[in-house]
C-alpha atoms as a PDB file:
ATOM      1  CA  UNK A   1     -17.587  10.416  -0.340  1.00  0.00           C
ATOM      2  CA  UNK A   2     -15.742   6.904   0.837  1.00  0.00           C
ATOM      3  CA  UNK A   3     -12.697   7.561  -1.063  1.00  0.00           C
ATOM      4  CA  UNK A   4     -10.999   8.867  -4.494  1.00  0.00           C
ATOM      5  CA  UNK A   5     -10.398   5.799  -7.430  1.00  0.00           C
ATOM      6  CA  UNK A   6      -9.229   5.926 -10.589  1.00  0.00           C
ATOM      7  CA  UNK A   7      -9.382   3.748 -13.435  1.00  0.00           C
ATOM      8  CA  UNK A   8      -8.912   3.867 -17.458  1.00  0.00           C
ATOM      9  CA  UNK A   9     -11.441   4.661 -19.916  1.00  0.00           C
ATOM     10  CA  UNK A  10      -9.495   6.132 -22.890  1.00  0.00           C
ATOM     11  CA  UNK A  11      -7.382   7.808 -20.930  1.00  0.00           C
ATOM     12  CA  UNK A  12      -6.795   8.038 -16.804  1.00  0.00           C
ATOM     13  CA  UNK A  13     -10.108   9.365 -14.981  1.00  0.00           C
ATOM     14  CA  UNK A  14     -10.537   9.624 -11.337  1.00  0.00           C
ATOM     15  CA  UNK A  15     -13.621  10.512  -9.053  1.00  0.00           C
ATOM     16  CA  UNK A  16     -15.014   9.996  -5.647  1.00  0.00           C
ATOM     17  CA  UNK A  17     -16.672   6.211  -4.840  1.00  0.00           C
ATOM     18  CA  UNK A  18     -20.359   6.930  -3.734  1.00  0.00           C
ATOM     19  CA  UNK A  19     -21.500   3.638  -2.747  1.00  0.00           C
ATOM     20  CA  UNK A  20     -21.984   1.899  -5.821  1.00  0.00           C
ATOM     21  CA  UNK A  21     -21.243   4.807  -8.116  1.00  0.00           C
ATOM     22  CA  UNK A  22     -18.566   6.803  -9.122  1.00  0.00           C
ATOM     23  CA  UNK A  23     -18.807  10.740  -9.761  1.00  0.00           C
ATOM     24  CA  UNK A  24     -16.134  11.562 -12.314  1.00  0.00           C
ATOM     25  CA  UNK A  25     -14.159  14.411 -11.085  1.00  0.00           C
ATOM     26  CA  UNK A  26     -11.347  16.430 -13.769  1.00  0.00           C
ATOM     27  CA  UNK A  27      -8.495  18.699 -12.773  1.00  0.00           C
ATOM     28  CA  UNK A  28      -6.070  18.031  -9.808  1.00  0.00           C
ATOM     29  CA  UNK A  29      -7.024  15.605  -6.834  1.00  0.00           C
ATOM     30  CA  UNK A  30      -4.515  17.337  -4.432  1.00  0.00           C
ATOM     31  CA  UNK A  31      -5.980  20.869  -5.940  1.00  0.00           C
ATOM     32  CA  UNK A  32      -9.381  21.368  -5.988  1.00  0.00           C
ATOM     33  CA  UNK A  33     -10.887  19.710  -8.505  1.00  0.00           C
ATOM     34  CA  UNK A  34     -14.431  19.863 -10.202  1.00  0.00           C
ATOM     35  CA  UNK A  35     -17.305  17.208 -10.222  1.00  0.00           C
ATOM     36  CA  UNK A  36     -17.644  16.227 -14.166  1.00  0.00           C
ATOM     37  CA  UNK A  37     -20.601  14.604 -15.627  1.00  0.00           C
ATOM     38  CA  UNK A  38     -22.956  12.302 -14.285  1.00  0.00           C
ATOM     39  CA  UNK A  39     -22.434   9.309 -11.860  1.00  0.00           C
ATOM     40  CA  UNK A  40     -21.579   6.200 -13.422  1.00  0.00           C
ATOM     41  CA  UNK A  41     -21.768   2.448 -11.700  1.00  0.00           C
ATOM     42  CA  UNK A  42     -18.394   1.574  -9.677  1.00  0.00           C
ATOM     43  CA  UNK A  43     -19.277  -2.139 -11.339  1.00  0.00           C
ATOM     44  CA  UNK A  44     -18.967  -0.658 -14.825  1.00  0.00           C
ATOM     45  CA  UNK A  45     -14.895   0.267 -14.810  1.00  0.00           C
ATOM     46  CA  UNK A  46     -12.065  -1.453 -13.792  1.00  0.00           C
ATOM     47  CA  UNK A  47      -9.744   0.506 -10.709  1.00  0.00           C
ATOM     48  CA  UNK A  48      -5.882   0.935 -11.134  1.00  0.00           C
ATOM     49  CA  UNK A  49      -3.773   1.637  -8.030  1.00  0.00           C
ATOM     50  CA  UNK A  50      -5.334   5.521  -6.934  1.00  0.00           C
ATOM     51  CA  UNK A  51      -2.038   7.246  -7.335  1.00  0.00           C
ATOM     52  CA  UNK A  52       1.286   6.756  -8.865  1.00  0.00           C
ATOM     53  CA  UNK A  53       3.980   7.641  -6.739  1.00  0.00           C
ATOM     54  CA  UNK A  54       7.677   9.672  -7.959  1.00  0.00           C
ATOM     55  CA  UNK A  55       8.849   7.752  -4.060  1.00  0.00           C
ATOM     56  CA  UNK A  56       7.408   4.666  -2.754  1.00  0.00           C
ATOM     57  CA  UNK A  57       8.630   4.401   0.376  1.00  0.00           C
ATOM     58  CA  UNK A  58       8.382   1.629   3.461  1.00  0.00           C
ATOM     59  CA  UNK A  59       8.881   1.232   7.054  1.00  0.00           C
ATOM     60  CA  UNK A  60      10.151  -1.679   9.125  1.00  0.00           C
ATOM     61  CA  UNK A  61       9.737  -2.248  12.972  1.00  0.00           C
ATOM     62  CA  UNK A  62       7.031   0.204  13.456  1.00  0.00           C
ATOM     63  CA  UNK A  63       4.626  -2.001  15.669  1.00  0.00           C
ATOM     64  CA  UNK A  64       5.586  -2.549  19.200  1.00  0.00           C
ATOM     65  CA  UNK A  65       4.481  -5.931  19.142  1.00  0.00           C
ATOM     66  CA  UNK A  66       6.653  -7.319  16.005  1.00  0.00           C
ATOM     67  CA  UNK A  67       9.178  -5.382  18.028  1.00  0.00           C
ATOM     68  CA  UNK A  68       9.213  -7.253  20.803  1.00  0.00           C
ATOM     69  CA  UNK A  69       8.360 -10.412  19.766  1.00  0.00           C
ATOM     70  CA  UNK A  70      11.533 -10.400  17.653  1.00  0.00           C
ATOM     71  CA  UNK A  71      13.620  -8.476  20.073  1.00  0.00           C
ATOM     72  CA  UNK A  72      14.163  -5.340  17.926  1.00  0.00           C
ATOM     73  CA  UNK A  73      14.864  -2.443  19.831  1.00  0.00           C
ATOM     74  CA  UNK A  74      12.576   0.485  19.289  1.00  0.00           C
ATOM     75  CA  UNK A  75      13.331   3.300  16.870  1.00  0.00           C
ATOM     76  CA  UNK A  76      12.482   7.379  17.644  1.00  0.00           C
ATOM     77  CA  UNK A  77      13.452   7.604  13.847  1.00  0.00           C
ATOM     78  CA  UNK A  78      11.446   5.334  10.712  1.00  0.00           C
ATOM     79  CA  UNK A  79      13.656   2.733   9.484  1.00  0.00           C
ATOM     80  CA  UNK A  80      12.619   3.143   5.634  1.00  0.00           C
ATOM     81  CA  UNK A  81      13.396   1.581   2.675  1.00  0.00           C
ATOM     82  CA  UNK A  82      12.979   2.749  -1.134  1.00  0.00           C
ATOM     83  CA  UNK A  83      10.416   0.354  -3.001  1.00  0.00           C
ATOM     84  CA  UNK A  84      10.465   0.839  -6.417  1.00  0.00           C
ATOM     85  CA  UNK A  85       7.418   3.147  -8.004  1.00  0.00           C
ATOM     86  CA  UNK A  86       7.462   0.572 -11.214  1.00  0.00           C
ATOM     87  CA  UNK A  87       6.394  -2.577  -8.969  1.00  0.00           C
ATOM     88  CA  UNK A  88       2.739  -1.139  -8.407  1.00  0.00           C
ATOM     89  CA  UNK A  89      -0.150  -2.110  -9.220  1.00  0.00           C
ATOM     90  CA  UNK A  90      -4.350  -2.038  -8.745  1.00  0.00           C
ATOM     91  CA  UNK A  91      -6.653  -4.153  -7.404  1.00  0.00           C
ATOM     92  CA  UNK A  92      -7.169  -7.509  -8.776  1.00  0.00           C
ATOM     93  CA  UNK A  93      -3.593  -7.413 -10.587  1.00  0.00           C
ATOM     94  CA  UNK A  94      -1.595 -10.179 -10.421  1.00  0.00           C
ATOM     95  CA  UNK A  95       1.218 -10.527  -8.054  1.00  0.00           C
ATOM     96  CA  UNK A  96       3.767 -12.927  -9.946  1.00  0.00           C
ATOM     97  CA  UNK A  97       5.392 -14.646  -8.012  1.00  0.00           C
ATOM     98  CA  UNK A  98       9.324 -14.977  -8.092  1.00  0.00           C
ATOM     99  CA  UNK A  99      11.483 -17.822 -10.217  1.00  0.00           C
ATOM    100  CA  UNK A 100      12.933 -18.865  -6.985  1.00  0.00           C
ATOM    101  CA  UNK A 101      12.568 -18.249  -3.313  1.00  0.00           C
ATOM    102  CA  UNK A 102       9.083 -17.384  -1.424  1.00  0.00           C
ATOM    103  CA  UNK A 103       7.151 -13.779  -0.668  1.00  0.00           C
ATOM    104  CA  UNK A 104       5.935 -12.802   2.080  1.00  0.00           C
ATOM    105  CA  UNK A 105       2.529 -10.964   1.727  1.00  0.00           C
ATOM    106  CA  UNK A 106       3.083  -7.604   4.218  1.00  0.00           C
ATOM    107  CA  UNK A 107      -0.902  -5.540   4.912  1.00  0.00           C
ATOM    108  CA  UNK A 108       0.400  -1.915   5.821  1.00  0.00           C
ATOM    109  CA  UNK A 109      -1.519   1.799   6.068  1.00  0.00           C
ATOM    110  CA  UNK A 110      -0.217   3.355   3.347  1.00  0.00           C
ATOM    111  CA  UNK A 111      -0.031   7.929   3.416  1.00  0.00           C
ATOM    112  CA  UNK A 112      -0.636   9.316   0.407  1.00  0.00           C
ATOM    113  CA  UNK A 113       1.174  12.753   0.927  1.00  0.00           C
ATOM    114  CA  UNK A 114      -0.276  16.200  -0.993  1.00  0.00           C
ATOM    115  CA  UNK A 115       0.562  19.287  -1.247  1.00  0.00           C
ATOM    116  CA  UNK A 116       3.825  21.246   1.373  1.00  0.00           C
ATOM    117  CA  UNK A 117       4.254  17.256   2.529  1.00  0.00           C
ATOM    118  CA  UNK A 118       1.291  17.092   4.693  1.00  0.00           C
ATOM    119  CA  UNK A 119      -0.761  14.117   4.972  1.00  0.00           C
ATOM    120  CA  UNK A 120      -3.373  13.733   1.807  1.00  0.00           C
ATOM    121  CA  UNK A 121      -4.679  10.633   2.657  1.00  0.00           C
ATOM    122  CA  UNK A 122      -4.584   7.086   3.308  1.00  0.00           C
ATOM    123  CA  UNK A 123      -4.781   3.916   1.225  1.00  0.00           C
ATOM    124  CA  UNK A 124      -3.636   0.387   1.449  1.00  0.00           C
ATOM    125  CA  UNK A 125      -0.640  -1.062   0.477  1.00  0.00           C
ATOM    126  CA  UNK A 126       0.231  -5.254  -0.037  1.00  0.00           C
ATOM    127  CA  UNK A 127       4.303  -4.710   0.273  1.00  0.00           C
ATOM    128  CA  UNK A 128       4.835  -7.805  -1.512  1.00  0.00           C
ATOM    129  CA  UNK A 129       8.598  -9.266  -0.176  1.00  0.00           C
ATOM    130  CA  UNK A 130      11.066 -11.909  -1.758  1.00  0.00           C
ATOM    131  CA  UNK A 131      12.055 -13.314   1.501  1.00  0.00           C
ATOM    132  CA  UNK A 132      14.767 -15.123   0.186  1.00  0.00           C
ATOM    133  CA  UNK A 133      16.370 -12.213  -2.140  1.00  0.00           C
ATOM    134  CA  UNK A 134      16.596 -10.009   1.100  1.00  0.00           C
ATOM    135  CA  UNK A 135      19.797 -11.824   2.576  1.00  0.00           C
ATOM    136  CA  UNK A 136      21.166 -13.344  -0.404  1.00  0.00           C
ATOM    137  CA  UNK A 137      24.241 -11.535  -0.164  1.00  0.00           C
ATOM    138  CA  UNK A 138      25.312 -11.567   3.615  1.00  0.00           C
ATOM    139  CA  UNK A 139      27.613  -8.386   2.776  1.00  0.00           C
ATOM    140  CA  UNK A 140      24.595  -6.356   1.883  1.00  0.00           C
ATOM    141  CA  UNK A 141      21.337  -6.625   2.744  1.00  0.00           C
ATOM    142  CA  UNK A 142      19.018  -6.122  -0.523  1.00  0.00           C
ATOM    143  CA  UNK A 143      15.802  -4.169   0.735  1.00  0.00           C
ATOM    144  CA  UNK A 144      15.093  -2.835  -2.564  1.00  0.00           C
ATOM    145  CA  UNK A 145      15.539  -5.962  -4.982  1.00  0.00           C
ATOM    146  CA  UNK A 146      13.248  -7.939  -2.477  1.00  0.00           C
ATOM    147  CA  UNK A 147      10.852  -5.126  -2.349  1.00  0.00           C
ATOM    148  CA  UNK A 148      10.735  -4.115  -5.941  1.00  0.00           C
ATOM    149  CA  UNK A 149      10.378  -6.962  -8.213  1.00  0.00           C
ATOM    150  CA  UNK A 150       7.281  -6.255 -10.733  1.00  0.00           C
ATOM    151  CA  UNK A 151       3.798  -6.354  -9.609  1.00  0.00           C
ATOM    152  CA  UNK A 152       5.448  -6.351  -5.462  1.00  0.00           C
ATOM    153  CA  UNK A 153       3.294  -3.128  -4.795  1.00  0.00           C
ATOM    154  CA  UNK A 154      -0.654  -3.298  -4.777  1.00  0.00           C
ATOM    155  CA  UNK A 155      -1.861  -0.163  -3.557  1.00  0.00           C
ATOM    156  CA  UNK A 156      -5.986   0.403  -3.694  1.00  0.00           C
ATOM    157  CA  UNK A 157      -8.429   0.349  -3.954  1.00  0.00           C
ATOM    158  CA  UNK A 158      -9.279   4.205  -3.399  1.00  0.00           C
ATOM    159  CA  UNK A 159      -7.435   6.600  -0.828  1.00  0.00           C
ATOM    160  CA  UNK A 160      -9.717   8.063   2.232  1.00  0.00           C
ATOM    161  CA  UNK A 161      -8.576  11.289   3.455  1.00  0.00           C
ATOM    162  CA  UNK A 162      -9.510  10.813   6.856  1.00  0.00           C
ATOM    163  CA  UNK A 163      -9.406   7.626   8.772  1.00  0.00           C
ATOM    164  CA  UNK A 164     -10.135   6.240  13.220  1.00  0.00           C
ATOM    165  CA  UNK A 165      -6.374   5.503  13.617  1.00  0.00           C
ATOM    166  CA  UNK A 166      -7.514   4.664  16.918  1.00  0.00           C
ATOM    167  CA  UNK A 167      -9.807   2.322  16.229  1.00  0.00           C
ATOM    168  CA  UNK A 168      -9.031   0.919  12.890  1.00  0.00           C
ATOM    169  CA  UNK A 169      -7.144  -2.644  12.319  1.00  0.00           C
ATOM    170  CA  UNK A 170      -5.567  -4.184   9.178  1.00  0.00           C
ATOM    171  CA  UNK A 171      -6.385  -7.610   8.596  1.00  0.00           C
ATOM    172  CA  UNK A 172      -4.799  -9.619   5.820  1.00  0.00           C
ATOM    173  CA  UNK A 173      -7.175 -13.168   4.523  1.00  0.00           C
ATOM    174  CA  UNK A 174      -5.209 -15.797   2.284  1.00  0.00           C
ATOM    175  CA  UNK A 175      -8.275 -17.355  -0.312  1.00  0.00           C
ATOM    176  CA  UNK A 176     -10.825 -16.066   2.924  1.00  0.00           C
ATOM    177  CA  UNK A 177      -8.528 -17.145   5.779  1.00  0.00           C
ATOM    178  CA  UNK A 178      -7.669 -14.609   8.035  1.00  0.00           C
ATOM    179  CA  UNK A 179      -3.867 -14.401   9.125  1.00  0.00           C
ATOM    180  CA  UNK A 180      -2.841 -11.662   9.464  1.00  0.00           C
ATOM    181  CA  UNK A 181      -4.662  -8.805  11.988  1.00  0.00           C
ATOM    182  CA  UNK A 182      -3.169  -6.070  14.136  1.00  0.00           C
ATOM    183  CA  UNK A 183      -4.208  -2.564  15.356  1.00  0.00           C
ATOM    184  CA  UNK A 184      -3.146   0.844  13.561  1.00  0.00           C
ATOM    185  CA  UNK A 185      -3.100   1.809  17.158  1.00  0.00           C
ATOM    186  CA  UNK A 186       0.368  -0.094  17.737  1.00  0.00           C
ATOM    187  CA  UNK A 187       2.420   2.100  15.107  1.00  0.00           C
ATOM    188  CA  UNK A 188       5.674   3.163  17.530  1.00  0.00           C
ATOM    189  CA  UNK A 189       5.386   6.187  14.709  1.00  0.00           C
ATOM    190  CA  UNK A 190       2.415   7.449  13.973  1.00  0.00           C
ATOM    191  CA  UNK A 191       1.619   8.612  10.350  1.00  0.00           C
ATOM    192  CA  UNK A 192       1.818  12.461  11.145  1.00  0.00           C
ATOM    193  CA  UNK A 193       5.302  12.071  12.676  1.00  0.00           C
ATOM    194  CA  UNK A 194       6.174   9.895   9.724  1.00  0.00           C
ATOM    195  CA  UNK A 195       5.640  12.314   7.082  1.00  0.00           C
ATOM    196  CA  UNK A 196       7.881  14.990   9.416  1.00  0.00           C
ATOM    197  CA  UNK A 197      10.558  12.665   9.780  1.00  0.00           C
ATOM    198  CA  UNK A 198      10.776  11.620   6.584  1.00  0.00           C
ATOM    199  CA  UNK A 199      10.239  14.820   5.338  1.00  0.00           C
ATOM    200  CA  UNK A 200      13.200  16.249   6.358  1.00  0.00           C
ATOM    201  CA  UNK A 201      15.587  14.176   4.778  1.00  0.00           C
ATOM    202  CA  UNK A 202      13.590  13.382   1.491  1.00  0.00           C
ATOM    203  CA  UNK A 203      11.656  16.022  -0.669  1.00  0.00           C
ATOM    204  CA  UNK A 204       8.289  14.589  -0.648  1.00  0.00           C
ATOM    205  CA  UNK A 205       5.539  15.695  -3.472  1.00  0.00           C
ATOM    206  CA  UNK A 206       1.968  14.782  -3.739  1.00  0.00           C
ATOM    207  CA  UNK A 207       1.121  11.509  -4.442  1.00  0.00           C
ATOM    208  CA  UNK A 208       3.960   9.629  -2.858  1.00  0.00           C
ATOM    209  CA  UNK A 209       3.694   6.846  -0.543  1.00  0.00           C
ATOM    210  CA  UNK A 210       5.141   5.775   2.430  1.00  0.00           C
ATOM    211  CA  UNK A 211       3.965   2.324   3.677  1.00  0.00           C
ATOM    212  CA  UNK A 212       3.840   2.360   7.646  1.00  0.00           C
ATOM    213  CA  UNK A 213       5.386  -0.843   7.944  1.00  0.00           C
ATOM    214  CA  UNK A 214       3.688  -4.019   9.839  1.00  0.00           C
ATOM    215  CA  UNK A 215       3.186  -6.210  12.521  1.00  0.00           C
ATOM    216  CA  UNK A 216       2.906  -9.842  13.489  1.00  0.00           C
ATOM    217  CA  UNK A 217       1.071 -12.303  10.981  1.00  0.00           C
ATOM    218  CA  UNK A 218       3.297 -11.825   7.772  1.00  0.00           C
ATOM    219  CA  UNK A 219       3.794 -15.380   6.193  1.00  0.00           C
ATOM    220  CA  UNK A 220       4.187 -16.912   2.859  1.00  0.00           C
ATOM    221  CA  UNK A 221       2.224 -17.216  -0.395  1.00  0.00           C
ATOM    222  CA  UNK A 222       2.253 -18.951  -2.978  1.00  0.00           C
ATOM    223  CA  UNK A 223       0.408 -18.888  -6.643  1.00  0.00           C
ATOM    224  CA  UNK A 224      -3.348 -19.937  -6.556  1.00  0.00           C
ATOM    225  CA  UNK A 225      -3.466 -18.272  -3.549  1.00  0.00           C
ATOM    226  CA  UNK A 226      -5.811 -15.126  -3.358  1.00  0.00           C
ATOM    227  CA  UNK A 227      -4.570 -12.205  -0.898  1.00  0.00           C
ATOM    228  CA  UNK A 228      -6.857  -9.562   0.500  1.00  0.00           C
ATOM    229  CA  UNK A 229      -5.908  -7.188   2.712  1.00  0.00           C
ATOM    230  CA  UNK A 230      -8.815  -4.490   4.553  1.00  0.00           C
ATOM    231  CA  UNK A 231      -8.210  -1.915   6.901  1.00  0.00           C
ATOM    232  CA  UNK A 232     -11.611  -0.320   8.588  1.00  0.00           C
ATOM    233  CA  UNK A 233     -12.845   2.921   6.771  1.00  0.00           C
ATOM    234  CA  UNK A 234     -10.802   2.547   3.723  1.00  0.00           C
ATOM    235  CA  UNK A 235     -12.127  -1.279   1.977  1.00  0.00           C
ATOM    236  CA  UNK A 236     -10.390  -4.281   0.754  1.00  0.00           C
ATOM    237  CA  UNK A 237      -7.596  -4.525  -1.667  1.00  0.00           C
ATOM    238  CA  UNK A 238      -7.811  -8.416  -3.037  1.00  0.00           C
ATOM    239  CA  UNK A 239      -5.048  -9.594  -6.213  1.00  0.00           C
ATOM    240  CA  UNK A 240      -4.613 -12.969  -7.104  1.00  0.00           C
ATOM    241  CA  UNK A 241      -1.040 -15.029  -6.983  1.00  0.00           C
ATOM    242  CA  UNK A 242       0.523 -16.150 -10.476  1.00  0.00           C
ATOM    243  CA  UNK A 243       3.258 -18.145 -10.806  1.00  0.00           C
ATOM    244  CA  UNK A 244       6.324 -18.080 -12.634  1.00  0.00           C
ATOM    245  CA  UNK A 245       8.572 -14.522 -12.718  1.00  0.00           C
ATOM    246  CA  UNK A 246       7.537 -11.292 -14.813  1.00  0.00           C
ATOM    247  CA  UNK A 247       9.085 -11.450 -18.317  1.00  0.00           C
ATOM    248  CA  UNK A 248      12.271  -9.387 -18.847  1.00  0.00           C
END
C-alpha cells in the first residue's frame, strides 16, 4: 500500500493507492477496516483532501535553519496556530487568491493523528498564508484570518502511515520551478514530540492535523501560477492559483 485516498463517487469512499489502482476499503480508516470490491484505476476518480479535520492546526519556527536565519530564538514548546478546518481542500483545487495583499505558498509534513492521540500518519499540507492580513492590525497579530481564508489548506494527496523522517525532504516547484526545498531532518520538534505537546493542552481525535511548520524558501504566488509541493515517500500535492477572492 503507498497511502490511503479518498474521493466521491455518490457518496465519500476511501481505499489504499496500489500503484495505479485503488482498492476500495469500507468501515473506519483509524479502525480496522475491510477491503471492498474490486480494484478500480486511480485515473478513473477524482481525490479530495484524505481526511477532514475537527482541528487543523500549524507550527511556526520549527526548522533550525529559518530559525536562525531570521534570528528567532528556539522553542522546547510548538508555537501553533489554529487554521481553520473549512479552508481545506484536495488536490488540484483551486487556491483563490485574496482581493488584496499577496500569499505566501508554505510546503509542511502534515500528522494525521488516530486513535488515544498517537501518530496515524502523515500527509502533506500547502498552508496557504495572506502575508499582508497577518500584521494588519499592529495591536494583534491575525494568525488565523491569514491562515484561514477559503481554499488556504490543500492537504493530499493520500496519507502514508509510515515515512524516512531522516531522509525525506519537502520540496515546493512554482509552474515546475523548484523553490522551495529543506530536510524533515531539521524539525527543532519532531512529529512524535509534537503530538505530546500538543496533546496535552488540546484534546486531539483522529483525523486532525497539525502542520509541522517550515523552513527557508517560502515566497509569493500569484494566480496562473501552479504550486506543487512533494515530500519523499508520500507524492506530490499540485493545485492551481485563481484569482480574485472566494464569494461570500
Amino acid at each position: 500500500m503507498t497511502g490511503w485516498v479518498v474521493w466521491i463517487d455518490g457518496g465519500v469512499r476511501f481505499g489504499a493507492l496500489l500503484g495505479e489502482n485503488i482498492q476500495p476499503y469500507r468501515g473506519d480508516v483509524f479502525g480496522a477496516p475491510e477491503p471492498e470490491g474490486a480494484p478500480i484505476a486511480a485515473a478513473s476518480v477524482t481525490l479530495v483532501s484524505p481526511v477532514r479535520p475537527r482541528q487543523f492546526i500549524g507550527l511556526w519556527n520549527n526548522f533550525h535553519a529559518l530559525a536562525e536565519k531570521q534570528g528567532n530564538a528556539k522553542t522546547d514548546f510548538p508555537l501553533y496556530f489554529l487554521k481553520a478546518p473549512s479552508s481545506i481542500i484536495g488536490p488540484g483545487a483551486p487556491i483563490t487568491a485574496p482581493a488584496e495583499g499577496k500569499m505566501l505558498y508554505e510546503g509542511e509534513l502534515g500528522i494525521v493523528i488516530g486513535r488515544d492521540q498517537s501518530i496515524f500518519g502523515y500527509t502533506i499540507v500547502d498552508d496557504v498564508t495572506a502575508r499582508d492580513t497577518l500584521p494588519a492590525d499592529p495591536s494583534f497579530p491575525q494568525w488565523a484570518r491569514a491562515k484561514s481564508f477559503r481554499s488556504f489548506g490543500p492537504v493530499g494527496p493520500c496519507i502514508v502511515t509510515e515515512i524516512d523522517l531522516s531522509t525525506a525532504r519537502v520540496q515546493v516547484a512554482l509552474n515546475g520551478r523548484v523553490r522551495q526545498d529543506y530536510a524533515l531532518s531539521d524539525m527543532i520538534i519532531p512529529p512524535a514530540r509534537i503530538v505530546e505537546l500538543v496533546g496535552r493542552e488540546v484534546a486531539l481525535e483522529p483525523g486532525d492535523v497539525i502542520a509541522c511548520g517550515t523552513s527557508l524558501g517560502a515566497l509569493p504566488m500569484r494566480p496562473g501560477m501552479e504550486v506543487s509541493v512533494s515530500i519523499d515517500g508520500i507524492g506530490t500535492l499540485t493545485n492551481p492559483v485563481a484569482g480574485g477572492a472566494a464569494p461570500a
